[in-house]
ModelCIF file with pLDDT and N, C-alpha, C, O atoms, coordinates in Angstrom:
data_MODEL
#
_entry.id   MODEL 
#
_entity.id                         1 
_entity.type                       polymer 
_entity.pdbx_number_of_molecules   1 
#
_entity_poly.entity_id                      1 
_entity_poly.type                           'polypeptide(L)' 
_entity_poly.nstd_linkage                   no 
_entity_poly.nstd_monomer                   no 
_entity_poly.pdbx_seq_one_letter_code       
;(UNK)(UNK)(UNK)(UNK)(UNK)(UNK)(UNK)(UNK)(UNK)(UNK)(UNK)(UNK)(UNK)(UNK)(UNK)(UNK)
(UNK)(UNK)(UNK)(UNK)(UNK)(UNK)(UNK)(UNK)(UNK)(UNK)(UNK)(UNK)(UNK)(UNK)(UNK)(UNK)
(UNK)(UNK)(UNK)(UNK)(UNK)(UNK)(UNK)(UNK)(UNK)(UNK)(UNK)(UNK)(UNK)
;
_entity_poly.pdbx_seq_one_letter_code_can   XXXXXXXXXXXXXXXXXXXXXXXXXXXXXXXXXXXXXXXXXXXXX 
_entity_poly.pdbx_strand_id                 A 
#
loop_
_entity_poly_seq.entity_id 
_entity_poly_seq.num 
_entity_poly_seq.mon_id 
_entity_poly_seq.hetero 
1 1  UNK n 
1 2  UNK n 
1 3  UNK n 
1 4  UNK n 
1 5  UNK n 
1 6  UNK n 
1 7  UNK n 
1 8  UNK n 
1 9  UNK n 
1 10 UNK n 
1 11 UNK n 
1 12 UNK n 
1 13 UNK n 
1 14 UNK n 
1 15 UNK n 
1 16 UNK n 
1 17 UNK n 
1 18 UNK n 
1 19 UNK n 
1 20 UNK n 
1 21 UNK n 
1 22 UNK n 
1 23 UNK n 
1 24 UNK n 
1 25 UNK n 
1 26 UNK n 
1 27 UNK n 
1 28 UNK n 
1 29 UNK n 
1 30 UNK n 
1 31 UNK n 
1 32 UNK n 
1 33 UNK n 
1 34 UNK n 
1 35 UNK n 
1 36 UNK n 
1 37 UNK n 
1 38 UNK n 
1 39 UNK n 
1 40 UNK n 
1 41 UNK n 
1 42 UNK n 
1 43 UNK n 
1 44 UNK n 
1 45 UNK n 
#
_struct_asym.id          A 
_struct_asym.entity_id   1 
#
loop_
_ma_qa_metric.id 
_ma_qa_metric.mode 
_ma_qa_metric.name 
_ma_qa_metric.software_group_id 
_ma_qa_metric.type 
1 global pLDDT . pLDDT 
2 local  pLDDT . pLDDT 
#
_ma_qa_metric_global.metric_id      1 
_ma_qa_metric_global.metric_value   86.58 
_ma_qa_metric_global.model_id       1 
_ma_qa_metric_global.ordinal_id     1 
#
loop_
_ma_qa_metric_local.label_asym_id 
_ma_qa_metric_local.label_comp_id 
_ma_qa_metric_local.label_seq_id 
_ma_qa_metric_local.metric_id 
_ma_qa_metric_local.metric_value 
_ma_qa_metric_local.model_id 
_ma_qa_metric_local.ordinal_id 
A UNK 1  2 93.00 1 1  
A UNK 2  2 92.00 1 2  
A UNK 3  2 91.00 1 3  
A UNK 4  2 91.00 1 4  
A UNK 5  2 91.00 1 5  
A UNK 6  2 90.00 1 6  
A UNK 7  2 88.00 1 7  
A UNK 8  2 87.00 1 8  
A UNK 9  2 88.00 1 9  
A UNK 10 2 86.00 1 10 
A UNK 11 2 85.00 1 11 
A UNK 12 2 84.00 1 12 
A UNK 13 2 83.00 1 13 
A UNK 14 2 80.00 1 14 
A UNK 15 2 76.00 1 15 
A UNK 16 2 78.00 1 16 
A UNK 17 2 79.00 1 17 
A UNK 18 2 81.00 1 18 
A UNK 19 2 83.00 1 19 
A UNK 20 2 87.00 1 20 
A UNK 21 2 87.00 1 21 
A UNK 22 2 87.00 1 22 
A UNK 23 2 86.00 1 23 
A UNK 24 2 85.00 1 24 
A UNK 25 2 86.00 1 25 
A UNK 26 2 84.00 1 26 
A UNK 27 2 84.00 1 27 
A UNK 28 2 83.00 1 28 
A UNK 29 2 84.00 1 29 
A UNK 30 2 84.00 1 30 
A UNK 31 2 84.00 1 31 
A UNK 32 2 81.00 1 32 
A UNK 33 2 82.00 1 33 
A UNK 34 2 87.00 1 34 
A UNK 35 2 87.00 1 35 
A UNK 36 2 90.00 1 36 
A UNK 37 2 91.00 1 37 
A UNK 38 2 91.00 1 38 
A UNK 39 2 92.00 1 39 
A UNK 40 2 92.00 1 40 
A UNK 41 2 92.00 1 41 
A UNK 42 2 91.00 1 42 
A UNK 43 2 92.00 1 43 
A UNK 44 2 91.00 1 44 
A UNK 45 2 90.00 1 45 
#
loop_
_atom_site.group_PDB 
_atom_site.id 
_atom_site.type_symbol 
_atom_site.label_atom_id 
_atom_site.label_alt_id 
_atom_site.label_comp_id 
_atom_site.label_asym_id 
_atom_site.label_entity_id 
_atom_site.label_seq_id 
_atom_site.pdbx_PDB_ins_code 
_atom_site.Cartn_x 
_atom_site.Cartn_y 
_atom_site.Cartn_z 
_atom_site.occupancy 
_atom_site.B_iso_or_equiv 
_atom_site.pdbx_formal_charge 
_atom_site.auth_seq_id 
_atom_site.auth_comp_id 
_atom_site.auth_asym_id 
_atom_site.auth_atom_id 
_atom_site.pdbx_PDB_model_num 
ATOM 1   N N  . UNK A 1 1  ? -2.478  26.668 9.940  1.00 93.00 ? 1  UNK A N  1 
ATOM 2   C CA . UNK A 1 1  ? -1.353  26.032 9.256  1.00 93.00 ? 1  UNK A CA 1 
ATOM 3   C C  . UNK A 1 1  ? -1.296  24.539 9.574  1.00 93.00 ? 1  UNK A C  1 
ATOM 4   O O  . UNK A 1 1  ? -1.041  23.755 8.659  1.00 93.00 ? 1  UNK A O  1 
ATOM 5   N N  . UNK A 1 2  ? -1.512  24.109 10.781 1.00 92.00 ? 2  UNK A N  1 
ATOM 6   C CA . UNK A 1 2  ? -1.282  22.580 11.321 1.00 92.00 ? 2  UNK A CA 1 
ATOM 7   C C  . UNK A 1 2  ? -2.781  22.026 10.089 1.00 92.00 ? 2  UNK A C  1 
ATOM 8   O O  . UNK A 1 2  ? -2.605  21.147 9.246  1.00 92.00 ? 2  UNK A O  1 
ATOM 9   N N  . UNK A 1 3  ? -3.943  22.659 10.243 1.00 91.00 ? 3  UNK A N  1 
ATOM 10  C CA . UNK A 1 3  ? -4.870  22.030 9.274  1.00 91.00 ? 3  UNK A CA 1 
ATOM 11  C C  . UNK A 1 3  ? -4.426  21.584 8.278  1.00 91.00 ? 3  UNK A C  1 
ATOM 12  O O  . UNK A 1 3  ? -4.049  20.443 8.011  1.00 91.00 ? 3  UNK A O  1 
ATOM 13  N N  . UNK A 1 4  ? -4.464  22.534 7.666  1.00 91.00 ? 4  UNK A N  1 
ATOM 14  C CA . UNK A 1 4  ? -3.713  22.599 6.211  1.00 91.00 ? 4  UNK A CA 1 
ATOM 15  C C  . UNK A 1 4  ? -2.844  21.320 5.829  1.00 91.00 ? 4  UNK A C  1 
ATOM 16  O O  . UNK A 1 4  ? -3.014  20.583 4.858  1.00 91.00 ? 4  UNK A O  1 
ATOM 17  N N  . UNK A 1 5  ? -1.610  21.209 7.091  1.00 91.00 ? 5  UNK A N  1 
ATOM 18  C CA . UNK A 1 5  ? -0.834  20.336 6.797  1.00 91.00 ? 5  UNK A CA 1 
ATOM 19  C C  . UNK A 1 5  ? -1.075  18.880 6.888  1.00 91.00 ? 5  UNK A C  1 
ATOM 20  O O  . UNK A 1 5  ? -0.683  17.962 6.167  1.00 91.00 ? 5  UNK A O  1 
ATOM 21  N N  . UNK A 1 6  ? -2.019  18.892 8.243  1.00 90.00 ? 6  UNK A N  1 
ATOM 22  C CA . UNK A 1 6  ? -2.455  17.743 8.364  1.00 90.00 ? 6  UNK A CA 1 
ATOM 23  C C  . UNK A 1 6  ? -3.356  17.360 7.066  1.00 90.00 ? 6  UNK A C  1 
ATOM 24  O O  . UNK A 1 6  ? -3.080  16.213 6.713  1.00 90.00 ? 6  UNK A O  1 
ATOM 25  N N  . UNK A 1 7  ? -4.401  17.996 6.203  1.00 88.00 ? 7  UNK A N  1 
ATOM 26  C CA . UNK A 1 7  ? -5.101  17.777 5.087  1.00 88.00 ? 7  UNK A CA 1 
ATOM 27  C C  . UNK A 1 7  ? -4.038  17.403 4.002  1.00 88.00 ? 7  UNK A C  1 
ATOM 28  O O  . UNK A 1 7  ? -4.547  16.729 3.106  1.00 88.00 ? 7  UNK A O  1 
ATOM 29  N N  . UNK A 1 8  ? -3.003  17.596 3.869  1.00 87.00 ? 8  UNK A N  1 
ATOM 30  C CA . UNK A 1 8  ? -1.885  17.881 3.085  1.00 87.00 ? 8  UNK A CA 1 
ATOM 31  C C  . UNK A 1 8  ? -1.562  16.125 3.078  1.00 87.00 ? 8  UNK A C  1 
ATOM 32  O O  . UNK A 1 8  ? -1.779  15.338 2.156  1.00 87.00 ? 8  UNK A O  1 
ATOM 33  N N  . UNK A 1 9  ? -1.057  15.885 4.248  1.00 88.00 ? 9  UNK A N  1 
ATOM 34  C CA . UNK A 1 9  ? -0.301  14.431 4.578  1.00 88.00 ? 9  UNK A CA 1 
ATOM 35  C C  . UNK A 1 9  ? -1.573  13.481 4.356  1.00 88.00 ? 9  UNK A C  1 
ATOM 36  O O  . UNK A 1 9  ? -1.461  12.463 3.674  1.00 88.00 ? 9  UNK A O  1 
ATOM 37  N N  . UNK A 1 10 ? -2.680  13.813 4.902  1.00 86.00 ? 10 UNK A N  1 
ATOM 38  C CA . UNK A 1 10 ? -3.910  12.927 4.567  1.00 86.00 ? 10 UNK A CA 1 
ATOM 39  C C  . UNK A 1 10 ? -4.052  12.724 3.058  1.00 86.00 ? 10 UNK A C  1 
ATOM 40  O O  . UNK A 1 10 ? -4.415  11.634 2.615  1.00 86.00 ? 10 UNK A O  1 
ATOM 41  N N  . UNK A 1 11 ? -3.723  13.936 2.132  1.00 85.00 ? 11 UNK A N  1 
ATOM 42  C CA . UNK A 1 11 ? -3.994  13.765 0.738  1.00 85.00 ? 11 UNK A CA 1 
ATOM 43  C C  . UNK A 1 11 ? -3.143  12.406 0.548  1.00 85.00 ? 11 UNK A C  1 
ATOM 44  O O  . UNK A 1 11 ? -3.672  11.348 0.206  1.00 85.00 ? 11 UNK A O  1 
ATOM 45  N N  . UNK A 1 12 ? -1.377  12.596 0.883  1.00 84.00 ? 12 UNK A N  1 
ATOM 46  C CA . UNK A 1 12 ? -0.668  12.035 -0.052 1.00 84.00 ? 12 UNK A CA 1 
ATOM 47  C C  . UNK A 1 12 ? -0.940  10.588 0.382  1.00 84.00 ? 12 UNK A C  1 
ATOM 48  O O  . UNK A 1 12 ? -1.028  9.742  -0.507 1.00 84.00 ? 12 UNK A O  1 
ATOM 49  N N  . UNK A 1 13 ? -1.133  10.088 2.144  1.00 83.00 ? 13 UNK A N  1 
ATOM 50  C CA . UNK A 1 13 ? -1.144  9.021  2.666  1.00 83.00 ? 13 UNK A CA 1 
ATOM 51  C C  . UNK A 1 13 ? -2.689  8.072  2.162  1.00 83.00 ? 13 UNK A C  1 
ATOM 52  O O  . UNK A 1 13 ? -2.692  6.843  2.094  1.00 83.00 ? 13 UNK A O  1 
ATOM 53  N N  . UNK A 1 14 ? -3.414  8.587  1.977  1.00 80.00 ? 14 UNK A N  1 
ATOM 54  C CA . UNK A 1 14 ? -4.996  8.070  1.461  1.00 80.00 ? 14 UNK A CA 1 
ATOM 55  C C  . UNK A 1 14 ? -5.021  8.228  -0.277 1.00 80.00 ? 14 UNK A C  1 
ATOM 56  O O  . UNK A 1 14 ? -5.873  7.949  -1.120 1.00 80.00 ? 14 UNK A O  1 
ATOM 57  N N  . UNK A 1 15 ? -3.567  8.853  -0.358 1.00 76.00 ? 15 UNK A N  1 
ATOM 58  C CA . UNK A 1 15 ? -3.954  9.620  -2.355 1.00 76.00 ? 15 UNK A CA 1 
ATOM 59  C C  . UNK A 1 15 ? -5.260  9.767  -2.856 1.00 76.00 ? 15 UNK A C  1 
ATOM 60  O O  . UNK A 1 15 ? -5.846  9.055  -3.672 1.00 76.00 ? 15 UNK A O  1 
ATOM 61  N N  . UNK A 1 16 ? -5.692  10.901 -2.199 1.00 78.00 ? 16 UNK A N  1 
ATOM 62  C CA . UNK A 1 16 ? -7.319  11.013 -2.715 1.00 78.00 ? 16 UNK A CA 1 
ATOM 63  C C  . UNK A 1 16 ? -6.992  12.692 -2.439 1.00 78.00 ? 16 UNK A C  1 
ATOM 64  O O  . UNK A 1 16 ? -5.971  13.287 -2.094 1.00 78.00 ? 16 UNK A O  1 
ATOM 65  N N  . UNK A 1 17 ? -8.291  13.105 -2.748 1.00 79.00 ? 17 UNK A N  1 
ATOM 66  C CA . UNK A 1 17 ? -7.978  14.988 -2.949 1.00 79.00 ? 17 UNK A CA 1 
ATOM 67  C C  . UNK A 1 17 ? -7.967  15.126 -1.340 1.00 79.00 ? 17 UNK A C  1 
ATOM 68  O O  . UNK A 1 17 ? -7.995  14.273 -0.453 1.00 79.00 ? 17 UNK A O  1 
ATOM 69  N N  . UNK A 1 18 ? -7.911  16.662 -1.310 1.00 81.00 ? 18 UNK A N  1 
ATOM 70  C CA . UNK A 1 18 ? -8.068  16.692 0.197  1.00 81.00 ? 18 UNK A CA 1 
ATOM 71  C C  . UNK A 1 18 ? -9.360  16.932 0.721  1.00 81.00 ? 18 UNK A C  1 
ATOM 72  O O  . UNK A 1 18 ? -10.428 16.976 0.112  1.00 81.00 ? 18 UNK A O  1 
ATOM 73  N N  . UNK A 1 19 ? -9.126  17.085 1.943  1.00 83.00 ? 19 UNK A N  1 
ATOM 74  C CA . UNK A 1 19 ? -10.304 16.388 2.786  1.00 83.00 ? 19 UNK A CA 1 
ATOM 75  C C  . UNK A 1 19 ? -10.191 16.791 4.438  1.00 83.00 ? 19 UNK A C  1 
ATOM 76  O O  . UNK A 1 19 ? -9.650  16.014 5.225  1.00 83.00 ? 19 UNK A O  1 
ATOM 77  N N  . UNK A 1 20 ? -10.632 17.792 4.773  1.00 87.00 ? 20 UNK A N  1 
ATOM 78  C CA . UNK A 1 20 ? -10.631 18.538 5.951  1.00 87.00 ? 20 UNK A CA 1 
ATOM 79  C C  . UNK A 1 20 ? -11.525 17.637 7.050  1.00 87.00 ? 20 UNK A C  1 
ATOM 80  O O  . UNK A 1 20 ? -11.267 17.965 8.208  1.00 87.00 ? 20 UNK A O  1 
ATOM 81  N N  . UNK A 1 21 ? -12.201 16.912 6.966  1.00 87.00 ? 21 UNK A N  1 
ATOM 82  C CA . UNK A 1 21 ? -13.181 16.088 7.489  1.00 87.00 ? 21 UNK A CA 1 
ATOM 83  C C  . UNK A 1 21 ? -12.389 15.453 8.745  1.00 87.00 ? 21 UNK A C  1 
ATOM 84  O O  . UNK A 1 21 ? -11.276 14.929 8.752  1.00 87.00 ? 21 UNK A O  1 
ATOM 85  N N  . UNK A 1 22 ? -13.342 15.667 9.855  1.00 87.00 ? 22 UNK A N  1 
ATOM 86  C CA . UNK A 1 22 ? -12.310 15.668 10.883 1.00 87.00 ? 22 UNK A CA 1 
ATOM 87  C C  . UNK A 1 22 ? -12.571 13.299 10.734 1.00 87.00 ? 22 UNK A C  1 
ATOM 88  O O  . UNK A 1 22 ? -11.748 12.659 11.389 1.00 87.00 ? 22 UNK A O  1 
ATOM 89  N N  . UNK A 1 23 ? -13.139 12.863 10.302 1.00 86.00 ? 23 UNK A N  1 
ATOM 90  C CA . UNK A 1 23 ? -13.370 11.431 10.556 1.00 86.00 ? 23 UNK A CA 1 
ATOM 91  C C  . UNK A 1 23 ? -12.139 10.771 8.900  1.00 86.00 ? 23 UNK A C  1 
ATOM 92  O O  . UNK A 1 23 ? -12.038 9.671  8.356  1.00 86.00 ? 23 UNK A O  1 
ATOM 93  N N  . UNK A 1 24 ? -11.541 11.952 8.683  1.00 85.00 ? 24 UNK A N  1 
ATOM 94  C CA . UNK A 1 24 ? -10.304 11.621 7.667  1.00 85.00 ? 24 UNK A CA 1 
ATOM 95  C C  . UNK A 1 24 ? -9.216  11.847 8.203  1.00 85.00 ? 24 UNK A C  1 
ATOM 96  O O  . UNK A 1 24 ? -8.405  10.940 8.007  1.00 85.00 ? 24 UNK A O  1 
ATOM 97  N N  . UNK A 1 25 ? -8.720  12.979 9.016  1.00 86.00 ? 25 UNK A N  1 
ATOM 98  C CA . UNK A 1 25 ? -8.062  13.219 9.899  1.00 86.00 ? 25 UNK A CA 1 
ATOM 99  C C  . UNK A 1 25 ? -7.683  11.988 10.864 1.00 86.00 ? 25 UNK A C  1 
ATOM 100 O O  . UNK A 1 25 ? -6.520  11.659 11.096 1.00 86.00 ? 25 UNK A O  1 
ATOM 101 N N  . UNK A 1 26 ? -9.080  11.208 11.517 1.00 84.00 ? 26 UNK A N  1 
ATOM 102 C CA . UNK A 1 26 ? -9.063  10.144 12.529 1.00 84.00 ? 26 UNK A CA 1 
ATOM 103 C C  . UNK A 1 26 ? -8.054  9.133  11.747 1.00 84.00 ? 26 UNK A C  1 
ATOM 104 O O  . UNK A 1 26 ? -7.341  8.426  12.457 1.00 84.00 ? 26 UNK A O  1 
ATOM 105 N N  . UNK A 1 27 ? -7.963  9.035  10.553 1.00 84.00 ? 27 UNK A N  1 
ATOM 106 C CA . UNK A 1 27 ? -7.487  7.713  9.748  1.00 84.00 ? 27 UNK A CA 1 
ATOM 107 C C  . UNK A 1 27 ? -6.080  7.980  9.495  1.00 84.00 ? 27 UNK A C  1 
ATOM 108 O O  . UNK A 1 27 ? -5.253  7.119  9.194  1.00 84.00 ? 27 UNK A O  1 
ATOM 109 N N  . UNK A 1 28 ? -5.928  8.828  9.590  1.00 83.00 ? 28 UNK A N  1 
ATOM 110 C CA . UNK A 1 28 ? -4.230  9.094  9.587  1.00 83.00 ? 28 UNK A CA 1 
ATOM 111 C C  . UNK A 1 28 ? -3.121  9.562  10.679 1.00 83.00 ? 28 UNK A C  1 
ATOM 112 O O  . UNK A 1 28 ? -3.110  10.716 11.106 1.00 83.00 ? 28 UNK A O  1 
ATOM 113 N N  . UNK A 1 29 ? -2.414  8.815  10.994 1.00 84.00 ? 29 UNK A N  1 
ATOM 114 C CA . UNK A 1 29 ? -1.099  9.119  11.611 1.00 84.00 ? 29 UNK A CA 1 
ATOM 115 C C  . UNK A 1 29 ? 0.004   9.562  11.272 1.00 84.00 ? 29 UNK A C  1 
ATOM 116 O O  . UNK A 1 29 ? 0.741   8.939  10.508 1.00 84.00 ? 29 UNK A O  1 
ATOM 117 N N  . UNK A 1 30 ? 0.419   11.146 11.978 1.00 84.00 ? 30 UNK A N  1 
ATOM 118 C CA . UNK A 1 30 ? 1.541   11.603 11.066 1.00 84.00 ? 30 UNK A CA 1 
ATOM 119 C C  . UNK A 1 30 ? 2.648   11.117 11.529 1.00 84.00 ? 30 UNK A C  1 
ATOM 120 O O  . UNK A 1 30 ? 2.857   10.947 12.730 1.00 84.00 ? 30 UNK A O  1 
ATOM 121 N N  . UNK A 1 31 ? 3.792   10.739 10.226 1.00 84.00 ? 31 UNK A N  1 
ATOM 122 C CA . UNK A 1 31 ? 4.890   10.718 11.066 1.00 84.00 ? 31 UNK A CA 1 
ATOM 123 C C  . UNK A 1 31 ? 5.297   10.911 12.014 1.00 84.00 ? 31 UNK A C  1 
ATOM 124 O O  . UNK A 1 31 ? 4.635   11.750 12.625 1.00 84.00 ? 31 UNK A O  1 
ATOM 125 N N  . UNK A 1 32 ? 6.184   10.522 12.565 1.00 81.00 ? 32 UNK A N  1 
ATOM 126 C CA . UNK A 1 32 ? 6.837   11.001 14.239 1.00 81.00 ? 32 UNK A CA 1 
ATOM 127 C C  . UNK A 1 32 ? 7.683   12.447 13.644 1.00 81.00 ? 32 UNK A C  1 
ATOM 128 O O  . UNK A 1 32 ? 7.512   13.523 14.218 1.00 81.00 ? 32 UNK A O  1 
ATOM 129 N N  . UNK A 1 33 ? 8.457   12.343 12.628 1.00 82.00 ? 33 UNK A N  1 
ATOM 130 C CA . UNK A 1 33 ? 9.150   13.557 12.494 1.00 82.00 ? 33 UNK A CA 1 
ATOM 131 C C  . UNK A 1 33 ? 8.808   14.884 12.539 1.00 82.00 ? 33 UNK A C  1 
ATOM 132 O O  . UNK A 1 33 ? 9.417   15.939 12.719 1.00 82.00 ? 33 UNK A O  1 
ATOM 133 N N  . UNK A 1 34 ? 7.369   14.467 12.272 1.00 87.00 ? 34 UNK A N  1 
ATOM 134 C CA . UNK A 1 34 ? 6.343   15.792 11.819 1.00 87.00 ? 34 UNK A CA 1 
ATOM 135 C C  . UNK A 1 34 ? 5.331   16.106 12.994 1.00 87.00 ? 34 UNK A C  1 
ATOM 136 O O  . UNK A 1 34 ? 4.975   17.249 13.281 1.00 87.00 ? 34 UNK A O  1 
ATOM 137 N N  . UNK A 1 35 ? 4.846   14.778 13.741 1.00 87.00 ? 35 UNK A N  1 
ATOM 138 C CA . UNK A 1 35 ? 3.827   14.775 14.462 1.00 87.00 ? 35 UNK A CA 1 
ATOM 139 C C  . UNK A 1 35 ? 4.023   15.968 15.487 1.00 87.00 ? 35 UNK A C  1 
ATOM 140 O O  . UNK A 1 35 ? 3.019   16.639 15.727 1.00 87.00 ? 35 UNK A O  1 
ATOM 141 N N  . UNK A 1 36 ? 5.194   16.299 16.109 1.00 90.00 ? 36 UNK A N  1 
ATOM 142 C CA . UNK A 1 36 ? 5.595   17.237 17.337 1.00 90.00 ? 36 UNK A CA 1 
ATOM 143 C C  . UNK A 1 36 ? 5.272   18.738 16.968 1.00 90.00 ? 36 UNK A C  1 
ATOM 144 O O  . UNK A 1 36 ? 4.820   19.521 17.803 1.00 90.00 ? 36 UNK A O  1 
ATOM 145 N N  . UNK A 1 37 ? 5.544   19.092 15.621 1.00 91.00 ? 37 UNK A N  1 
ATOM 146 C CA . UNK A 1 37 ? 5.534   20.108 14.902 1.00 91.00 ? 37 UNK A CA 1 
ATOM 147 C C  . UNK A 1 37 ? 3.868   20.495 14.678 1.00 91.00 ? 37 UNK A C  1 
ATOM 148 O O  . UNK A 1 37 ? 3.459   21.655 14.629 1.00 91.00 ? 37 UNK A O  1 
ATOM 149 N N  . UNK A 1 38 ? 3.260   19.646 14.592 1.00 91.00 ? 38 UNK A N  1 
ATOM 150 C CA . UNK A 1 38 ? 1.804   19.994 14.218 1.00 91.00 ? 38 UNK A CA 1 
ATOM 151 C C  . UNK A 1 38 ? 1.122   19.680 15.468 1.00 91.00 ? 38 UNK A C  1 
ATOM 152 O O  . UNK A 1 38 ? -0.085  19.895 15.572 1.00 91.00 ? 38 UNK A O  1 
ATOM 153 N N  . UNK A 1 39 ? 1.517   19.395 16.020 1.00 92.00 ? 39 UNK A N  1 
ATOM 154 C CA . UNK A 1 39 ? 0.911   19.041 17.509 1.00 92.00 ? 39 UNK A CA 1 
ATOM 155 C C  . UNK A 1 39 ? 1.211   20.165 18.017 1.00 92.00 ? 39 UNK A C  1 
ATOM 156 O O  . UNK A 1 39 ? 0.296   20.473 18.781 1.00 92.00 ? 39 UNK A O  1 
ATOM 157 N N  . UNK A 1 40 ? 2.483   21.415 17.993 1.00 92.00 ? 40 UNK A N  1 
ATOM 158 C CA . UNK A 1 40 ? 2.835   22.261 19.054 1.00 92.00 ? 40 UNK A CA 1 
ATOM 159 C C  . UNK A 1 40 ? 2.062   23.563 18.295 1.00 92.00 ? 40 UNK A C  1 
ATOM 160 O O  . UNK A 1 40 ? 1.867   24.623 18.890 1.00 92.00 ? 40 UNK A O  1 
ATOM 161 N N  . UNK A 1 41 ? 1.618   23.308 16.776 1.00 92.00 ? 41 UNK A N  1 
ATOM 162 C CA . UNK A 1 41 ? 1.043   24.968 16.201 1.00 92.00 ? 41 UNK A CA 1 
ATOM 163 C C  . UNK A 1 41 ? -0.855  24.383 16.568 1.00 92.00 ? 41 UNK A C  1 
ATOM 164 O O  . UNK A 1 41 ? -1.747  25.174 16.263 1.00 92.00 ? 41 UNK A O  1 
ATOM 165 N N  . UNK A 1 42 ? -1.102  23.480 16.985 1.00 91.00 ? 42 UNK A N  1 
ATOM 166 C CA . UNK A 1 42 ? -2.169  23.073 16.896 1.00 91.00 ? 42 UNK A CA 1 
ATOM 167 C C  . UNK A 1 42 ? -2.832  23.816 18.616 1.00 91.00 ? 42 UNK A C  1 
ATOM 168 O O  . UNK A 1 42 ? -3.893  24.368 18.906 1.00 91.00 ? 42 UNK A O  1 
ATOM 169 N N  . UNK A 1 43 ? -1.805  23.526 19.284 1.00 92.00 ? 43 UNK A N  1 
ATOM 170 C CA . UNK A 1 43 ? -1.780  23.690 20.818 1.00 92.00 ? 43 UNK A CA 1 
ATOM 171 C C  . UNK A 1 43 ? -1.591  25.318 20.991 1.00 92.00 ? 43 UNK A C  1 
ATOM 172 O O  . UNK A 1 43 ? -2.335  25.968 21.725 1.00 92.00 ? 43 UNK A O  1 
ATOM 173 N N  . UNK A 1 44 ? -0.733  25.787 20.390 1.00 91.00 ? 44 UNK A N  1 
ATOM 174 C CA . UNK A 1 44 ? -0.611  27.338 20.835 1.00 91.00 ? 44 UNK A CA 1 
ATOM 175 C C  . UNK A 1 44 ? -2.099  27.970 20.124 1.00 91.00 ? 44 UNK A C  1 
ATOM 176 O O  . UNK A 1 44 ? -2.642  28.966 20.602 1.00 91.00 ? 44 UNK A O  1 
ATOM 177 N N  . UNK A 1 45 ? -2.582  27.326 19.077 1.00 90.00 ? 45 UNK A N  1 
ATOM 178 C CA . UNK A 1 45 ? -3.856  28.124 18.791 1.00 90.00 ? 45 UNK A CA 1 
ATOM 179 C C  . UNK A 1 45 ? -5.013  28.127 20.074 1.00 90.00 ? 45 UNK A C  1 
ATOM 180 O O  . UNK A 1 45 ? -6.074  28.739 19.947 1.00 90.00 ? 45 UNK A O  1 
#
């Protein structure tokens, strides 16, 4: 689910399709509102 979402926010922040690529991932910073949330489902996996 944290993938997903993170691919999700990468779409809208880069507006390009998505893109699981972990060196696309590197280019984006999630919000703070969000960042804790995908950081804590990322960690229990």
């Amino acid at each position: 689910l944290a993938i997903l979402y993170y691919a999700h926010a990468c779409s809208l922040a880069l507006d390009t399709p998505f893109n699981f690529d972990l060196e696309t991932f590197n280019n984006v910073v999630l919000p703070a509102q969000t960042r804790l949330w995908v950081f804590i489902a990322f960690f229990v996996g």
